[in-house]
Protein backbone atom coordinates (compact mmCIF):
# COMPACT_ATOMS: atom_id res chain seq x y z
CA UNK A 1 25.47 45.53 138.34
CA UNK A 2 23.02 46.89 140.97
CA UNK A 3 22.30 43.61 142.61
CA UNK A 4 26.50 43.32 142.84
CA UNK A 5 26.94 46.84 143.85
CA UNK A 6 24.02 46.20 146.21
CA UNK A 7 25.51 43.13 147.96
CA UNK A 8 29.27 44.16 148.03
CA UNK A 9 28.10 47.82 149.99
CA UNK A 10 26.02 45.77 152.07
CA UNK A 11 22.51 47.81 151.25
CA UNK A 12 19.31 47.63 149.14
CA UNK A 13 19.39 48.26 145.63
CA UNK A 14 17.75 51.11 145.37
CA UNK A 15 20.40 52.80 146.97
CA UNK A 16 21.95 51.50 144.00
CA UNK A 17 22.34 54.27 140.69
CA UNK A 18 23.49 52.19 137.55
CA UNK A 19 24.05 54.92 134.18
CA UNK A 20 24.77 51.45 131.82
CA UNK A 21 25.86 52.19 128.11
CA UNK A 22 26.16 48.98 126.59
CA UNK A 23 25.27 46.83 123.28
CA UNK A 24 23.55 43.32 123.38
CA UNK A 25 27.04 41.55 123.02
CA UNK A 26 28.20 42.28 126.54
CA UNK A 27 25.63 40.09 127.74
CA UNK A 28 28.58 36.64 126.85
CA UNK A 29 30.54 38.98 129.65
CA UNK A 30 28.62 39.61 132.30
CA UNK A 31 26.05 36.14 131.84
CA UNK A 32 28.19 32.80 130.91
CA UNK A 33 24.81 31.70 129.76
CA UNK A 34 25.32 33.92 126.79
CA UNK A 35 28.30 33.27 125.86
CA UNK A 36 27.93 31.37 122.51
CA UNK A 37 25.34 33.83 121.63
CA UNK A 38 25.28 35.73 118.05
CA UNK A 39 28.29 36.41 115.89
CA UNK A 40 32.05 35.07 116.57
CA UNK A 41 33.33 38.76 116.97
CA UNK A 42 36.48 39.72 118.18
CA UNK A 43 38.36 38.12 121.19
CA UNK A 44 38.58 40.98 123.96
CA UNK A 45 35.21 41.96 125.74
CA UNK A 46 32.91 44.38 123.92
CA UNK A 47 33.26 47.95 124.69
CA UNK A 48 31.09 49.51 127.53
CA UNK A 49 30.49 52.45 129.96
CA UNK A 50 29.05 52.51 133.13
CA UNK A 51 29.45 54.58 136.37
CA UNK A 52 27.85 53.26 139.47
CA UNK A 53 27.17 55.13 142.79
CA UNK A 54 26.01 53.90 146.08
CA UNK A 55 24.21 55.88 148.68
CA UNK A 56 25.40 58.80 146.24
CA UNK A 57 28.79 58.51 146.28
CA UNK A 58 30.38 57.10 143.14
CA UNK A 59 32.21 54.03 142.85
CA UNK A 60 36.05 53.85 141.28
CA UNK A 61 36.40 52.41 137.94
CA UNK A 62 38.24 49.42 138.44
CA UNK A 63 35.41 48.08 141.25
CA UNK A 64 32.79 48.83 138.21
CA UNK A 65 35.24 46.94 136.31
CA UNK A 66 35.46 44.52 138.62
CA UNK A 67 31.56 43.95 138.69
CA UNK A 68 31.41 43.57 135.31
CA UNK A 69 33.95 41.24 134.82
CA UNK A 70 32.50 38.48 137.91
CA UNK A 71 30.26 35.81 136.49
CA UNK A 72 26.65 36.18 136.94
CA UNK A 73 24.71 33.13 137.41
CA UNK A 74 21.73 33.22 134.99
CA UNK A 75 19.53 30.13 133.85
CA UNK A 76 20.40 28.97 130.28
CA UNK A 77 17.64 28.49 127.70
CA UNK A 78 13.87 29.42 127.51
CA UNK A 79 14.67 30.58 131.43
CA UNK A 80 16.47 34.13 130.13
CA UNK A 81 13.24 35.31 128.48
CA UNK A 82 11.56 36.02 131.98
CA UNK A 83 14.79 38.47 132.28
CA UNK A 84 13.07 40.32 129.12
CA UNK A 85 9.87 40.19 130.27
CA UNK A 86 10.37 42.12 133.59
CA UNK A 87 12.51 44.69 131.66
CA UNK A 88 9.89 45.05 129.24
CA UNK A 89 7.12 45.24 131.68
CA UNK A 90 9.08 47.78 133.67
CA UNK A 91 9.58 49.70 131.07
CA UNK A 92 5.81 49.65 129.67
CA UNK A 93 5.02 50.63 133.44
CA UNK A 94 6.99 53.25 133.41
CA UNK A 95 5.85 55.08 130.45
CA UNK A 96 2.35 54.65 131.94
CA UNK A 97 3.45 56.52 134.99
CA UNK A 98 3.64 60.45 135.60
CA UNK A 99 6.95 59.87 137.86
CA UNK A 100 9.98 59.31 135.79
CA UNK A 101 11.68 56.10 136.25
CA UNK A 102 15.49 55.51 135.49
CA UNK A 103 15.88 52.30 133.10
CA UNK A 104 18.62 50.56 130.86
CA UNK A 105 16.84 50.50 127.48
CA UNK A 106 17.89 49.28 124.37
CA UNK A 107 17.31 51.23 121.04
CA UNK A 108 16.00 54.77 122.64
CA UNK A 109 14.75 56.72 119.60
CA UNK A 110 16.50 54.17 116.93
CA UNK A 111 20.27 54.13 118.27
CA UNK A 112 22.09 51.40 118.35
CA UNK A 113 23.02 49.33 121.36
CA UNK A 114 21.24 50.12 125.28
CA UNK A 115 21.50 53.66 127.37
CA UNK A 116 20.45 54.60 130.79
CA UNK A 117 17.37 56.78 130.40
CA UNK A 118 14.65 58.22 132.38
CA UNK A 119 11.13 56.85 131.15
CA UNK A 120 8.15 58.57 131.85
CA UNK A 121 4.61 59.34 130.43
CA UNK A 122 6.09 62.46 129.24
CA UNK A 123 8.28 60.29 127.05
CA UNK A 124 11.90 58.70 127.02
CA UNK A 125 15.38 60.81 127.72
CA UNK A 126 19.27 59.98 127.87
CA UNK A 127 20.21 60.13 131.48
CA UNK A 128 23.80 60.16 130.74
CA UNK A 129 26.57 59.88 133.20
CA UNK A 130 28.14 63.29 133.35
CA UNK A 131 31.31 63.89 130.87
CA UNK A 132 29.93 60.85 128.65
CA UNK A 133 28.23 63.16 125.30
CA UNK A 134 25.63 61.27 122.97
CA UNK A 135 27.97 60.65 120.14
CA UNK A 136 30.71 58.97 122.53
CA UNK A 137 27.50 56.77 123.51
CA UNK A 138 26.93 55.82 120.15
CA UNK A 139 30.31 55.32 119.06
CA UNK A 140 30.53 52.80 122.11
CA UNK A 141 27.12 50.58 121.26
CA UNK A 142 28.28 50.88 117.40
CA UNK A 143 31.84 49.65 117.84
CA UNK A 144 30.69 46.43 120.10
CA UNK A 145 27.25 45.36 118.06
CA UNK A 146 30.72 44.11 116.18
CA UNK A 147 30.98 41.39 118.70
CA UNK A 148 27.36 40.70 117.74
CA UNK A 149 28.51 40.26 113.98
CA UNK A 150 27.15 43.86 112.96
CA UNK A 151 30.50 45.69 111.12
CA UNK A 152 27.63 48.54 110.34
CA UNK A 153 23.98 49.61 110.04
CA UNK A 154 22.96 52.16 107.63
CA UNK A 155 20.47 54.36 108.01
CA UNK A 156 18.13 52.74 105.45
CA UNK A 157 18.39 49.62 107.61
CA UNK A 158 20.83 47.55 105.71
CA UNK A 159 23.75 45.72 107.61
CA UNK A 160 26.98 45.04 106.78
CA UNK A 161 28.21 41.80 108.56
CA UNK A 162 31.63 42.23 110.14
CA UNK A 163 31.80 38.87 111.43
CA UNK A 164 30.30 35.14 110.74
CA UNK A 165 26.58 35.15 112.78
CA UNK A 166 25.86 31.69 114.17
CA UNK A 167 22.59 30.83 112.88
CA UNK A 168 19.84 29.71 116.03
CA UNK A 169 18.50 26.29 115.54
């Protein structure tokens, strides 16, 4: 979304403020080379917030929408895991650091899908975009790990499966 955001406003992306709230399963949307990933869940896209601003100034909903929805070419295969490597190493770099960092993380603190958050040495927080509370955040990344095949995940760990999971070879 920054890199889109980036080129369509014609600047650098870190001119570029992404606040993401979004489960694993949106990946089949925004990347065709996920789309056959996980569970078979429902038809529609999963649910997701985002608000983006450039240069400060936010963007309309329907051009967020819009960036979402265009195909982003990604390498299929072994290739993707690079993609989690350099989030994972920003990440670790950023809790090493004393300057707070703003990062899409999955899992902050044990909930369920990914948040914006700022990450520094002082520890991890929500960086929420305004109007959006925690519990709408949750309900969001809850209702789409559906598309994943998760109907549920209780708090002693156990999952209720919502929809068949294709099995990886």
């Amino acid at each position: 979304l920054q890199t889109l955001a980036a080129r369509q406003n014609g600047t650098s992306r870190d001119k570029v403020q992404v606040r993401l709230i979004a489960h694993h399963s949106a990946e089949r949307t925004a990347f065709t080379a996920f789309e056959l990933l996980a569970g078979a869940g429902p038809l529609t896209p999963p649910p997701f917030l985002a608000k983006i601003a450039v240069n400060g100034e936010p963007l309309g909903d329907e051009i967020v929408q819009g960036y979402f929805d265009r195909p982003y070419a990604l390498p299929s295969g072994a290739a993707t895991h690079r993609l989690t490597a350099a989030a994972t190493a920003a990440t670790v770099a950023a809790l090493r650091s004393h300057t707070p960092r703003s990062l899409h993380v999955p899992a902050p603190a044990g909930r369920p899908g990914g948040y914006p958050v700022t990450v520094s040495r002082a520890g991890i927080e929500l960086d929420l975009p305004d109007g959006v509370s925690e519990a709408d955040a949750i309900a969001v990344n809850a209702v789409a790990a559906r598309w994943d095949g998760i109907e549920r995940i209780a708090p002693d760990g156990t999952r209720t499966t919502g929809y068949p999971v294709i099995a990886d070879d």
